[in-house]
Protein backbone atom coordinates (compact mmCIF):
# COMPACT_ATOMS: atom_id res chain seq x y z
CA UNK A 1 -2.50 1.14 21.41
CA UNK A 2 -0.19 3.28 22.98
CA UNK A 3 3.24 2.42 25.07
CA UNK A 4 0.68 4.05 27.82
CA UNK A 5 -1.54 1.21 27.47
CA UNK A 6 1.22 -1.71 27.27
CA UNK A 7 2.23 -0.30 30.77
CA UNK A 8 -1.25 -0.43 32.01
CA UNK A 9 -1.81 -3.90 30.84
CA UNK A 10 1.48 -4.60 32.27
CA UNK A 11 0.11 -2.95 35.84
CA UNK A 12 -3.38 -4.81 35.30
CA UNK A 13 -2.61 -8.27 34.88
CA UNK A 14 1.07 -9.58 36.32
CA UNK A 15 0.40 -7.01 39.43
CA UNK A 16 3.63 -4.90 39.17
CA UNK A 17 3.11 -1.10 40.33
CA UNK A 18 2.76 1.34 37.72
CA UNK A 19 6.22 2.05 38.01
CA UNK A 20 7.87 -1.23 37.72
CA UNK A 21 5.69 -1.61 34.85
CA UNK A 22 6.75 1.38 33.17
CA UNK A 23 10.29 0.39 33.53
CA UNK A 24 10.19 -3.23 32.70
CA UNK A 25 8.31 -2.42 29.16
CA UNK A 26 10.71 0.66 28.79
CA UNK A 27 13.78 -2.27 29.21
CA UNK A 28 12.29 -4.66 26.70
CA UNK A 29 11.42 -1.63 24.16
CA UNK A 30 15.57 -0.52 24.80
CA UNK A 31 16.80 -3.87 24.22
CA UNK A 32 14.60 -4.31 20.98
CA UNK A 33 16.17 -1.16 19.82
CA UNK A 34 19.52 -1.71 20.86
CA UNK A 35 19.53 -5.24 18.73
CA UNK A 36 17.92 -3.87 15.44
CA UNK A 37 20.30 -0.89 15.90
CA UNK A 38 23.23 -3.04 15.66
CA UNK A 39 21.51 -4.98 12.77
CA UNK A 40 20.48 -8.39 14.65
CA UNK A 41 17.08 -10.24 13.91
CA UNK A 42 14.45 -10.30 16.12
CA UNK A 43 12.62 -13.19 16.23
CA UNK A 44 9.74 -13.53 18.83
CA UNK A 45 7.52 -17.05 18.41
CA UNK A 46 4.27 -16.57 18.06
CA UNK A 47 4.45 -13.32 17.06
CA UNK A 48 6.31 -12.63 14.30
CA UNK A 49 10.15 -11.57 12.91
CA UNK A 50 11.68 -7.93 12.44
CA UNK A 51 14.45 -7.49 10.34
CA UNK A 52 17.05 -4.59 9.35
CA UNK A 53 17.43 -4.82 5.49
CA UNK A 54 19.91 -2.47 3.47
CA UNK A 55 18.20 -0.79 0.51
CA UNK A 56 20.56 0.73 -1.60
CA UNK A 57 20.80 4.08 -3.23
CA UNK A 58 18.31 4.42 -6.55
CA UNK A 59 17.00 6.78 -9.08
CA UNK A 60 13.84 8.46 -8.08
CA UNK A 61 11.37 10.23 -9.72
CA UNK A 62 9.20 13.33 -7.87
CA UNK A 63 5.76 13.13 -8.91
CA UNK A 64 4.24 15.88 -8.73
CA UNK A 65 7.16 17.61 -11.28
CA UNK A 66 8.15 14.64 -13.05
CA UNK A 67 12.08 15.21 -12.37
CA UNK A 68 14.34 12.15 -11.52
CA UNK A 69 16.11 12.52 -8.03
CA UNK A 70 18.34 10.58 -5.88
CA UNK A 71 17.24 8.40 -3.18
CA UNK A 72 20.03 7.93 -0.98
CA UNK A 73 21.20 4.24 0.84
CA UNK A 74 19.46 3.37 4.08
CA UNK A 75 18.07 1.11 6.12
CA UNK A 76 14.80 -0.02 7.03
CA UNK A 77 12.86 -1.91 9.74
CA UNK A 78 10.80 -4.97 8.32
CA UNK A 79 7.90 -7.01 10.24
CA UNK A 80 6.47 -10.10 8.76
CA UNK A 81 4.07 -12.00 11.51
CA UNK A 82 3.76 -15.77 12.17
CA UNK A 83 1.38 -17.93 10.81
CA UNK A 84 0.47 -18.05 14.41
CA UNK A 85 -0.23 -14.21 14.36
CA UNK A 86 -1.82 -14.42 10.90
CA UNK A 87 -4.45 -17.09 11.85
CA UNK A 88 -5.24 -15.17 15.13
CA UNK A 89 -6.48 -12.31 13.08
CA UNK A 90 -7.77 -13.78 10.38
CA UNK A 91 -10.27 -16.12 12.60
């Protein structure tokens, strides 16, 4: 599913036009991003949490040569569903 098809949804079942639909789903992606960017939780019932962790810099190793490298610091976007979610697609 694209963010196409959340706007058509959007269009086909509350009734908006195409563009109000477009720019209310735009708004709720923004605000999404705007939270996580500035490292709050997002928790939405029923459906499940994201989270901004912190991994910190390691020692890698490349593969295909065998030679350690460094991974640097960063962060990274987490998703774990609620049971809710989990039941829904596992019935």
């Amino acid at each position: 599913m694209t963010k196409i098809d959340i706007i058509q949804d959007v269009y086909e079942k509350l009734g908006f036009s195409k563009k109000d639909s477009a720019r209310i789903v735009e708004s709720v992606f923004d605000i999404i991003k705007d939270s996580l960017t500035s490292g709050e939780k997002i928790k939405i019932s029923g459906f499940g949490n994201f989270i901004v962790k912190e991994k910190k810099s390691r020692r890698g190793r490349n593969p295909q040569t065998g030679q350690e490298i460094a991974i640097s610091a960063r962060r990274v976007l987490t998703f774990k569903s609620s049971q809710v979610l989990r039941k829904a697609l596992n019935d």
